[in-house]
N, C-alpha and C. Protein backbone atom coordinates (compact mmCIF):
# COMPACT_ATOMS: atom_id res chain seq x y z
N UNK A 1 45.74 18.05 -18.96
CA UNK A 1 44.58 18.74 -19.50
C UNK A 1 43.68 19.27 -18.38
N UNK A 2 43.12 18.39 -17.52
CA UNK A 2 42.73 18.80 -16.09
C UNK A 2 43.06 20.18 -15.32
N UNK A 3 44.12 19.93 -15.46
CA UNK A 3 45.28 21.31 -14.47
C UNK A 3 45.21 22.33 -15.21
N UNK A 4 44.99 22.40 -17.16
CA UNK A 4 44.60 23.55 -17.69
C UNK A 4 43.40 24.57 -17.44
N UNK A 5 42.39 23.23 -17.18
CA UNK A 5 41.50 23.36 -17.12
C UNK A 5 40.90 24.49 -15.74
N UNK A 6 41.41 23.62 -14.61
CA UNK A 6 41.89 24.56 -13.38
C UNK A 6 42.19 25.58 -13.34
N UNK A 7 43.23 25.73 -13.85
CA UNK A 7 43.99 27.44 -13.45
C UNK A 7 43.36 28.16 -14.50
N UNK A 8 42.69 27.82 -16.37
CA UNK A 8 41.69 29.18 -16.32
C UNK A 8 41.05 28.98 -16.12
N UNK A 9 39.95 28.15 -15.15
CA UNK A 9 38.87 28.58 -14.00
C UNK A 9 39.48 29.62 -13.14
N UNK A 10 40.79 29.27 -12.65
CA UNK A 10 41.26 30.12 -11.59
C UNK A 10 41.73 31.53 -11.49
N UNK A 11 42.22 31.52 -13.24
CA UNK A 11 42.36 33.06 -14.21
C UNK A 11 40.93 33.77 -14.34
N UNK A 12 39.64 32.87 -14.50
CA UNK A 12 38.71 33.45 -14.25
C UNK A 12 37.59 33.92 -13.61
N UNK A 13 38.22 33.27 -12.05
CA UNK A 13 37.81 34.02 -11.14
C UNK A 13 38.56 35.21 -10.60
N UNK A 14 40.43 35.07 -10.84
CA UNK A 14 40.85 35.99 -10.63
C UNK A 14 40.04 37.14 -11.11
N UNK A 15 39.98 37.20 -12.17
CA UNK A 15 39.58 38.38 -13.40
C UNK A 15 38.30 38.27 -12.48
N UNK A 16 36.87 37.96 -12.15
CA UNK A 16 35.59 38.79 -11.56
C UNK A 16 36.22 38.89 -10.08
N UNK A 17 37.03 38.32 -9.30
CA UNK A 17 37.33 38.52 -8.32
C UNK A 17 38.14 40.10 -8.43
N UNK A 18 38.87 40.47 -9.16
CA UNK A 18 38.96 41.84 -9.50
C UNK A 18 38.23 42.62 -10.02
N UNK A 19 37.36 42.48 -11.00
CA UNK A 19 35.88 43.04 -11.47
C UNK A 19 34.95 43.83 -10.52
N UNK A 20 34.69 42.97 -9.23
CA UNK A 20 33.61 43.23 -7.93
C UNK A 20 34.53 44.42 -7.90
N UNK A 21 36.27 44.53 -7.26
CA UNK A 21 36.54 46.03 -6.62
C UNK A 21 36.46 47.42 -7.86
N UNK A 22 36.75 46.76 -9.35
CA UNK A 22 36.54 47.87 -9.98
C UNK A 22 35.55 48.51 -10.48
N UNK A 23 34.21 47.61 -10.36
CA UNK A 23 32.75 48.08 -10.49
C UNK A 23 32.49 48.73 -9.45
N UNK A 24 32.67 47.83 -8.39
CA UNK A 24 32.63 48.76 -7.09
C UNK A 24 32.49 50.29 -7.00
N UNK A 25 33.96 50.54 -7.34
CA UNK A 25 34.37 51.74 -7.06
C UNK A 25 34.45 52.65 -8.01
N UNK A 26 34.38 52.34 -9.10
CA UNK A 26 34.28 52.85 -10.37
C UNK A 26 32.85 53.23 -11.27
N UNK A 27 32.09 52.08 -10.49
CA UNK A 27 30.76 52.18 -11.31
C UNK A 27 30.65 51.29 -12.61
N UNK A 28 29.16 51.26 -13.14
CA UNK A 28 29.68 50.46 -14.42
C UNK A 28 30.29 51.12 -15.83
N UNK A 29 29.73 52.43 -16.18
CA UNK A 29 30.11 53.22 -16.77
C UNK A 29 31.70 53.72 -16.64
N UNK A 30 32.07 53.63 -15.75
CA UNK A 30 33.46 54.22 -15.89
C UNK A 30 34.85 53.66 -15.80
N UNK A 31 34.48 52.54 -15.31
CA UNK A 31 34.93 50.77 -15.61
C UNK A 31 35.50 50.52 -16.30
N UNK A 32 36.66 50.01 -17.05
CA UNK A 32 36.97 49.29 -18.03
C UNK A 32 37.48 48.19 -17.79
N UNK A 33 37.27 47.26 -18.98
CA UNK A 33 38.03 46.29 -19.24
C UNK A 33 39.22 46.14 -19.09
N UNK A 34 40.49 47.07 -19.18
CA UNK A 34 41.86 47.44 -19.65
C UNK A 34 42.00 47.94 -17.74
N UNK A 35 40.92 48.27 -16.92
CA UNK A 35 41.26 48.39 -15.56
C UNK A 35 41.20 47.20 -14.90
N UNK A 36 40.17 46.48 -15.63
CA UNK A 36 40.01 45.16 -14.49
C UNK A 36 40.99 44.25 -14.20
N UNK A 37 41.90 43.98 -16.36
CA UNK A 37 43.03 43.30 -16.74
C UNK A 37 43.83 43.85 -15.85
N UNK A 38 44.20 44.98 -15.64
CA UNK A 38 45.71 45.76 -15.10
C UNK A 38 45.18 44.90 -13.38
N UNK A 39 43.89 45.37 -12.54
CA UNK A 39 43.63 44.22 -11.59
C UNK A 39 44.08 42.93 -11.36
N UNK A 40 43.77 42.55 -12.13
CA UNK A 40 43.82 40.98 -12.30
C UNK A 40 45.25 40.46 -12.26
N UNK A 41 45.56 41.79 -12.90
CA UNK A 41 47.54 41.60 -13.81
C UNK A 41 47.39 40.37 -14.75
N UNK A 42 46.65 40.58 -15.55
CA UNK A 42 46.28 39.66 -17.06
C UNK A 42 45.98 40.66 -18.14
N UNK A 43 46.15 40.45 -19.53
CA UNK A 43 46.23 41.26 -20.27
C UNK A 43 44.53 41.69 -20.56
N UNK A 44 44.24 42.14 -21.43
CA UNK A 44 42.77 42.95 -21.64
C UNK A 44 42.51 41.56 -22.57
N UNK A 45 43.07 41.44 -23.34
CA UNK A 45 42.23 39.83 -24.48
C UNK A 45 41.94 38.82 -23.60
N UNK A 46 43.04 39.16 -22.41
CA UNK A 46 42.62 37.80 -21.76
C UNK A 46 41.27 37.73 -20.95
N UNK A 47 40.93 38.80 -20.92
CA UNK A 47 39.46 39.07 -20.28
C UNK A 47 38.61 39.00 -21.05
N UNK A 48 38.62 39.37 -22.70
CA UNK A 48 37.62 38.80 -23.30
C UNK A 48 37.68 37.34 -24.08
N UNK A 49 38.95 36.45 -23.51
CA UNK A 49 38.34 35.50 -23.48
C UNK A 49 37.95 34.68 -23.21
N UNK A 50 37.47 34.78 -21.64
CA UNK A 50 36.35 34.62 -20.84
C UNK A 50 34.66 35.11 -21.04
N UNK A 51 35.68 36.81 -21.02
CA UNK A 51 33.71 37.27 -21.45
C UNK A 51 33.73 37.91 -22.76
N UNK A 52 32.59 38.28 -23.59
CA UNK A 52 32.40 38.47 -24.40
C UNK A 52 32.91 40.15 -24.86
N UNK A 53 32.14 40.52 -23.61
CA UNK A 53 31.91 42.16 -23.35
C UNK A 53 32.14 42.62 -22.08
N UNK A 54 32.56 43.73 -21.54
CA UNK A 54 32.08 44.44 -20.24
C UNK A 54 30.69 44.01 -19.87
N UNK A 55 29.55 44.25 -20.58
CA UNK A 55 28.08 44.13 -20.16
C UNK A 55 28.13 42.27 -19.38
N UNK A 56 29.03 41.50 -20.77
CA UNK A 56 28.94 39.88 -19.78
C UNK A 56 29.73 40.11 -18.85
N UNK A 57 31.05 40.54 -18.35
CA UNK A 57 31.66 40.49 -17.36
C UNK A 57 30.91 40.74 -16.31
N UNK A 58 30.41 42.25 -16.47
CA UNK A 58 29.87 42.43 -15.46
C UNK A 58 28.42 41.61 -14.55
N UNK A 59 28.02 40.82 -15.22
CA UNK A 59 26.85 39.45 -15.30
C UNK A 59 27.57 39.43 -14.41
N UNK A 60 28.60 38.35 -14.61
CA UNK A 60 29.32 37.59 -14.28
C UNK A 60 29.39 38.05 -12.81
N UNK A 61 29.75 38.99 -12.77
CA UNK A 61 30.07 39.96 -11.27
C UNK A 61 29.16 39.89 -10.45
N UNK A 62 27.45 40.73 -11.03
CA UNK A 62 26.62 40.48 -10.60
C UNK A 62 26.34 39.08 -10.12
N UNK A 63 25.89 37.97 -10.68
CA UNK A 63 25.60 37.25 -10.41
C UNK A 63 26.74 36.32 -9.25
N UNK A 64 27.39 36.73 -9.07
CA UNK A 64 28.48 36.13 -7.80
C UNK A 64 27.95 36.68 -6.65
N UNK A 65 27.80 38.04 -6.55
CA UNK A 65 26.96 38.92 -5.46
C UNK A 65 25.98 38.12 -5.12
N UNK A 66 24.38 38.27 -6.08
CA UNK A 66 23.18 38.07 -5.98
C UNK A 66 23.25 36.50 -5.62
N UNK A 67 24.17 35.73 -6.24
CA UNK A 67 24.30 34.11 -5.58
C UNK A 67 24.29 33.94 -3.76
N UNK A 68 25.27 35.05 -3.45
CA UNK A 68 25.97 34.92 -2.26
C UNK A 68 24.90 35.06 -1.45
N UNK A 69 24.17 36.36 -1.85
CA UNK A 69 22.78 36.65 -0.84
C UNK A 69 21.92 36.05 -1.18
N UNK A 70 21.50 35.47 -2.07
CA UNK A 70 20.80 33.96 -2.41
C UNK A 70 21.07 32.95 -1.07
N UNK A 71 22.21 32.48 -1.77
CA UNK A 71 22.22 31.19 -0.50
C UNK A 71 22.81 31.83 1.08
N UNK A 72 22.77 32.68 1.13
CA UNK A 72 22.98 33.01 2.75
C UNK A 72 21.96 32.93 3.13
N UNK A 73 20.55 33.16 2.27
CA UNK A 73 19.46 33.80 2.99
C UNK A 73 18.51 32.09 2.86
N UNK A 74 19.18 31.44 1.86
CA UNK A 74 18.39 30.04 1.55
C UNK A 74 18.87 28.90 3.02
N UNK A 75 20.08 29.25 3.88
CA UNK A 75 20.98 28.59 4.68
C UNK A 75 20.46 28.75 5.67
N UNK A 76 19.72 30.39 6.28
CA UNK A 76 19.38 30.32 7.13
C UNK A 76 18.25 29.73 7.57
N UNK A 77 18.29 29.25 8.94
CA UNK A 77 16.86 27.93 9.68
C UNK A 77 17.01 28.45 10.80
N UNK A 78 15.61 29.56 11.07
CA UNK A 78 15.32 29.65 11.90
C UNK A 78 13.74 29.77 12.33
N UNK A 79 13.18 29.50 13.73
CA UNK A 79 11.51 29.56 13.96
C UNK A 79 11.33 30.74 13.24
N UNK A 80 10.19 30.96 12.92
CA UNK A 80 8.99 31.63 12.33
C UNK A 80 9.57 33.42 13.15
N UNK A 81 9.62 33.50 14.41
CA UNK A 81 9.55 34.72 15.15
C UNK A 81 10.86 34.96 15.47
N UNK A 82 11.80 34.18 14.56
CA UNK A 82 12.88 34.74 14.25
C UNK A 82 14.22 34.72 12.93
N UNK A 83 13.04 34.13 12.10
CA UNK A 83 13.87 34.26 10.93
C UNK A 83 13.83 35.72 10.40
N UNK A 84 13.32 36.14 10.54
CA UNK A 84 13.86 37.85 10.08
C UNK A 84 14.53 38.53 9.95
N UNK A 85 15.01 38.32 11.58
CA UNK A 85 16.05 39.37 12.30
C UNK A 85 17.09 38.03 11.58
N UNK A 86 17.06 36.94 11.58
CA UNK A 86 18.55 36.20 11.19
C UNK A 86 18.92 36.58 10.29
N UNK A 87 17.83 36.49 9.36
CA UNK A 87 18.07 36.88 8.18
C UNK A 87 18.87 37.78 7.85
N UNK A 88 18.28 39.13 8.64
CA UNK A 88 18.56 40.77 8.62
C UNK A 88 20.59 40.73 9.10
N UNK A 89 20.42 39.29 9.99
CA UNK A 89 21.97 39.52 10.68
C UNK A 89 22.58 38.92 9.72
N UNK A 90 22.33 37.67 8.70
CA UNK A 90 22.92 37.21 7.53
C UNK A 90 23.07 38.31 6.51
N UNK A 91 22.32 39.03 6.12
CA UNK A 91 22.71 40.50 5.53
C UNK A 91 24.13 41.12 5.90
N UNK A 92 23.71 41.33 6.86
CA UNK A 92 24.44 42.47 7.44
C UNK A 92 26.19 42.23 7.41
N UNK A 93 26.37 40.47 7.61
CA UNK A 93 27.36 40.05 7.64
C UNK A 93 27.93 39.98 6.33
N UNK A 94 26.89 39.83 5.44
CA UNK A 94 27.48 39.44 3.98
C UNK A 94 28.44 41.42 3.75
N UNK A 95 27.23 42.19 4.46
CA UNK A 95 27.73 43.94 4.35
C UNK A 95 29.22 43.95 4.57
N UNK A 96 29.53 43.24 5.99
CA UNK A 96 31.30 43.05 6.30
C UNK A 96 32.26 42.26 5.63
N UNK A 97 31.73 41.19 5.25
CA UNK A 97 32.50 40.23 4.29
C UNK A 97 33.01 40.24 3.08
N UNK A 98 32.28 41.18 1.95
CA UNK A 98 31.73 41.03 0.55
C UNK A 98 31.37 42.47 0.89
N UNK A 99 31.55 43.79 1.40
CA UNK A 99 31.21 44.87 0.73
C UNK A 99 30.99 45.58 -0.48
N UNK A 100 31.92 45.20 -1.23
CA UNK A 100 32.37 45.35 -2.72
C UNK A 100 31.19 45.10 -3.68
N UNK A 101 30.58 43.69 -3.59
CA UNK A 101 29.63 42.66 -3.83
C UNK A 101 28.69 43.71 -3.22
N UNK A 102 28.17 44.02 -2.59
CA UNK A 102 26.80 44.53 -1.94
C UNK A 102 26.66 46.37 -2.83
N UNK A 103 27.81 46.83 -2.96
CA UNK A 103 27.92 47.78 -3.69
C UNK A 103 27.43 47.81 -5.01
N UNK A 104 27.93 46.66 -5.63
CA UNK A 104 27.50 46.45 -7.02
C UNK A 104 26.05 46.15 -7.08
N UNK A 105 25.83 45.19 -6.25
CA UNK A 105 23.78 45.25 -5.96
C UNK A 105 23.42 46.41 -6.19
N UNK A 106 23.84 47.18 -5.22
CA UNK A 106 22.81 48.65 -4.69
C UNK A 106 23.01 49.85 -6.10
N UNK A 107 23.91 49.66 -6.38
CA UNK A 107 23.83 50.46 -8.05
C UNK A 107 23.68 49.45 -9.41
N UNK A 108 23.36 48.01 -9.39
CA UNK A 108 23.19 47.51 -10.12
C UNK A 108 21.77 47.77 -10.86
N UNK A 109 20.50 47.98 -10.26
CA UNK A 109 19.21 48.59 -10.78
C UNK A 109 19.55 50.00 -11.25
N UNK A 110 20.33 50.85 -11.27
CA UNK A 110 20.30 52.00 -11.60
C UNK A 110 21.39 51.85 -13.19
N UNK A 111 21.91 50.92 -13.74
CA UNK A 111 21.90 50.63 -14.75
C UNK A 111 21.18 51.18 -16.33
N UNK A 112 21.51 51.78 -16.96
CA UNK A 112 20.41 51.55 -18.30
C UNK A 112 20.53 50.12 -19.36
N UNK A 113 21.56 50.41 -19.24
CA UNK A 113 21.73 49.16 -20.62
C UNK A 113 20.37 47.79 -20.31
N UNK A 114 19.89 47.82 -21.27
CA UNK A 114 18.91 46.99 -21.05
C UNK A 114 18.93 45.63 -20.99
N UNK A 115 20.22 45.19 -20.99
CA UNK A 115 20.34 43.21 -20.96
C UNK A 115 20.71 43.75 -19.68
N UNK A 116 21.36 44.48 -19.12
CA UNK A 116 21.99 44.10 -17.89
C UNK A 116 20.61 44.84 -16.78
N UNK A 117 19.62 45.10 -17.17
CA UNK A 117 18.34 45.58 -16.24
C UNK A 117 18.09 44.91 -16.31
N UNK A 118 17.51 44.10 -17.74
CA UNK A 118 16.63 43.26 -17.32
C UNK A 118 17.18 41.73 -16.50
N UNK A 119 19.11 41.59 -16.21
CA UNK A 119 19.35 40.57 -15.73
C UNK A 119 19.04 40.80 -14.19
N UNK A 120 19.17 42.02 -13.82
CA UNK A 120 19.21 42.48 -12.68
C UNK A 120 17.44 42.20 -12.16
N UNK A 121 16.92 42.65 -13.05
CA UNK A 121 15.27 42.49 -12.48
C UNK A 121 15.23 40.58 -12.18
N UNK A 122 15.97 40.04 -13.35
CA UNK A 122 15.59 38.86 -12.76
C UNK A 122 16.10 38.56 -11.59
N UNK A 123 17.40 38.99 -11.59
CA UNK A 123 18.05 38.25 -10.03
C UNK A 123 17.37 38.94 -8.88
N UNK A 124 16.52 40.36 -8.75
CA UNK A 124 16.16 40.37 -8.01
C UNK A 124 14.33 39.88 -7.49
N UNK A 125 14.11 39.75 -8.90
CA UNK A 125 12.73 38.50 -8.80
C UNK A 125 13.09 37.38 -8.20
N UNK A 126 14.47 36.77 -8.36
CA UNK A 126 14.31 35.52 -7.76
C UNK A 126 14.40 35.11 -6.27
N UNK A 127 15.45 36.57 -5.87
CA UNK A 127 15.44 36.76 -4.66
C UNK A 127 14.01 36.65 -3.67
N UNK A 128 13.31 37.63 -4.34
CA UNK A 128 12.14 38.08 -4.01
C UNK A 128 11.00 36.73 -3.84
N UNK A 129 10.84 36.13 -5.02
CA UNK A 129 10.33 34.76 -4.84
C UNK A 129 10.71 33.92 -4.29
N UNK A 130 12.11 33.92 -3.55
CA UNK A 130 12.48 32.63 -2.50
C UNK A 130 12.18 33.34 -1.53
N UNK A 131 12.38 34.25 -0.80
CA UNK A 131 11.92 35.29 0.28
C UNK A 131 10.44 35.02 0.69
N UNK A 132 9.51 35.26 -0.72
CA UNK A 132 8.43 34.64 -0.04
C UNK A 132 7.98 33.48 0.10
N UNK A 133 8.65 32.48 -1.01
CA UNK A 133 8.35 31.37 -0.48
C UNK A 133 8.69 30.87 1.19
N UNK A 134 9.92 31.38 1.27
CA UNK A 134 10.48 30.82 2.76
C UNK A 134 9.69 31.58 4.20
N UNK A 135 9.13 32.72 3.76
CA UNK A 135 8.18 33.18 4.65
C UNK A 135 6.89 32.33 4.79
N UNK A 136 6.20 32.18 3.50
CA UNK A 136 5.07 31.25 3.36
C UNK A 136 5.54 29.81 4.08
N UNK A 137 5.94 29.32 4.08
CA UNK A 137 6.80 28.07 4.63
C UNK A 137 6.48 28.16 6.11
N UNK A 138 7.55 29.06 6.65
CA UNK A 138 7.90 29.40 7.76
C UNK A 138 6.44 29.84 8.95
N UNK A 139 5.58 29.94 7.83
CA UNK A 139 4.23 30.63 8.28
C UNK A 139 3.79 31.96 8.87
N UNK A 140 4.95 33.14 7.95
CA UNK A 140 4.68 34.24 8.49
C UNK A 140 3.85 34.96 7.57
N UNK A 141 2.87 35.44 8.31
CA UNK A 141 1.61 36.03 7.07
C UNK A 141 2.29 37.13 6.25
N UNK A 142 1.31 37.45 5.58
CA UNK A 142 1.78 38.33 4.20
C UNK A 142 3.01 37.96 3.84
N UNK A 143 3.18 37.32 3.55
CA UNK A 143 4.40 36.41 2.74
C UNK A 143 4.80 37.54 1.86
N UNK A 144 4.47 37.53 0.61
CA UNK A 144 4.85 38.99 -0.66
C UNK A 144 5.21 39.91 0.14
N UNK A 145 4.23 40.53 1.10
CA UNK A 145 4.67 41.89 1.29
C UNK A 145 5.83 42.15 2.08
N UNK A 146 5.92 41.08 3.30
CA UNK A 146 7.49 41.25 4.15
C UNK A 146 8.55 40.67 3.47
N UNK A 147 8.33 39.92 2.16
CA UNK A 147 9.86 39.74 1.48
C UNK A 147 9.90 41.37 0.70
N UNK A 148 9.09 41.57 0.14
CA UNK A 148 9.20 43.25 -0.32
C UNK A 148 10.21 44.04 0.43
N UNK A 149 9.35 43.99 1.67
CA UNK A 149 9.51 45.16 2.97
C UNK A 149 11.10 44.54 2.93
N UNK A 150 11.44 43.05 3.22
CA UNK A 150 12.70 42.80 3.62
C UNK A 150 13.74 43.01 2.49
N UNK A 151 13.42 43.31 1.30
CA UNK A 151 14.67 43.49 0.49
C UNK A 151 14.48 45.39 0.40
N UNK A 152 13.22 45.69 0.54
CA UNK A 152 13.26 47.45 0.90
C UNK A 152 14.15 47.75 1.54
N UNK A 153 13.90 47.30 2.84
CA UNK A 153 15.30 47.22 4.17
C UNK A 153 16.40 47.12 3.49
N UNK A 154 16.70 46.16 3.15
CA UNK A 154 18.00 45.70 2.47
C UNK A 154 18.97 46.77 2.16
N UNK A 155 18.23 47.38 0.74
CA UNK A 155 18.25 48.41 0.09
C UNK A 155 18.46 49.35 1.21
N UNK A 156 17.94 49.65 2.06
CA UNK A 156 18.04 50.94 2.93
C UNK A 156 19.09 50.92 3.96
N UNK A 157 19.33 49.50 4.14
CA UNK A 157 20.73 49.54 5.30
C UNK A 157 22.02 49.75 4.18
N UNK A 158 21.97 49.39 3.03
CA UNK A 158 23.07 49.27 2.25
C UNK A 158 23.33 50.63 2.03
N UNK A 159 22.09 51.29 1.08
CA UNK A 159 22.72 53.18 1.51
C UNK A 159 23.12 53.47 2.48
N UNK A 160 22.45 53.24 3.53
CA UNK A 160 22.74 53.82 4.66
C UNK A 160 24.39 53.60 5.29
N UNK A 161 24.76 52.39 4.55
CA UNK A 161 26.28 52.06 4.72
C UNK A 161 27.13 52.59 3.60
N UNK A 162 26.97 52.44 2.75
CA UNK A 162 27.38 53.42 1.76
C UNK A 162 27.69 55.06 1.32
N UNK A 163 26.81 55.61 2.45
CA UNK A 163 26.67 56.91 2.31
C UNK A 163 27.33 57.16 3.57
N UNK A 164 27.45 56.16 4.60
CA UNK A 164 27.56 56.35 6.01
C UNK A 164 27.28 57.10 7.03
N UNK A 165 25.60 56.72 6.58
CA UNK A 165 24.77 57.41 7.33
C UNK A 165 23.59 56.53 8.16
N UNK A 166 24.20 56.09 9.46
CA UNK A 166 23.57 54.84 10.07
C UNK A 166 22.03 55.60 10.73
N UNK A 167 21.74 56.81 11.20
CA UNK A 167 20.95 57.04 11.34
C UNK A 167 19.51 57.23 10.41
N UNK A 168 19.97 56.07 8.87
CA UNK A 168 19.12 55.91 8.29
C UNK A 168 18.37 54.69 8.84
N UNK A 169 18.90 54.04 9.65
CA UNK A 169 18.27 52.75 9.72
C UNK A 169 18.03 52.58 11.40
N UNK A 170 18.01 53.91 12.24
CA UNK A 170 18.26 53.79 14.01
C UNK A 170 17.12 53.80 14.24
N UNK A 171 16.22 54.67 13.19
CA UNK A 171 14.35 54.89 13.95
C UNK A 171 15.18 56.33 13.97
N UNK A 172 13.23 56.66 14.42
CA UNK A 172 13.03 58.20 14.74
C UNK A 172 14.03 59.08 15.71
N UNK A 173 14.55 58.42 16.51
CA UNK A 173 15.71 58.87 17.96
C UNK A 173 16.95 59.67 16.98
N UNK A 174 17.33 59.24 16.19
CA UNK A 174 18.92 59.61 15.38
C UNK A 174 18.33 60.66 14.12
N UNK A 175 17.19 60.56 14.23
CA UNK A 175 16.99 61.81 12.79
C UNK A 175 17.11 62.87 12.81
């Protein structure tokens, strides 16, 4: 019973572990269910019965992403006058590791469907509220506003990788 238990956990990570490349690249709109299955190489029922809908799958997706940059950014320990930039380099790495995942972030707010905005607003409230807590902590002033500024950034190195256009993020010298 155990070992059943296992492998569809393991069927259902296959299935979002294929999800991340077809949202990815596909978007959420143009996505299907019947693409992710053919991914996965599991049939389409077998994906809903895990998730309910595309809209839960894609949760599901999301929230594997927004976890990842969650605890990368909860892991890092560094002084005050340099947790930033770690931070910024814990980003950046998650950018090489998990591209796929960082993709789905950066078009995940541009969403309409409204369960999946408003899941997205939360995951990125929560982000946002550990950000400043760990600034406040750390004792770097304006706490709110440089977790802002730091998921602004975020946002702006990720286009900027996405579009592959690094002289979004070089300064004034590359414009």
């Amino acid at each position: 019973m155990v070992a059943n238990v296992a492998v569809r956990e393991d069927k259902k990570e296959i299935i979002i572990e294929n999800a991340v490349g077809v949202f990815a690249e596909r978007g959420y709109y143009k996505a299907t269910t019947a693409m992710v299955a053919k991914a996965a190489g599991v049939t389409q029922p077998y994906v809903f019965h895990f998730f309910e809908n595309k809209e839960e799958l894609f949760k599901a997706v999301i929230n594997r992403a927004f976890g990842r940059i969650y605890n990368s950014f909860a892991e890092v320990q560094a002084p005050a006058d340099e947790l930033i930039e770690t931070m910024g380099h814990a980003f950046e790495q998650i950018i090489q590791t998990h591209r796929d995942e960082v993709l789905m972030v950066m078009q995940a707010h541009a969403i309409s469907e409204p369960g999946i905005r408003d899941h997205v607003s939360s995951l990125f409230l929560r982000i946002f509220e550990s950000l400043t807590l760990k600034f406040d902590k750390s004792g770097i002033p304006n706490a709110k506003e440089t977790a802002a500024h730091f998921i602004g950034t975020g946002l702006l190195i990720t286009l900027a990788e996405v579009l592959n256009l690094p002289q979004l993020t070089h300064g004034k010298d590359h414009c």
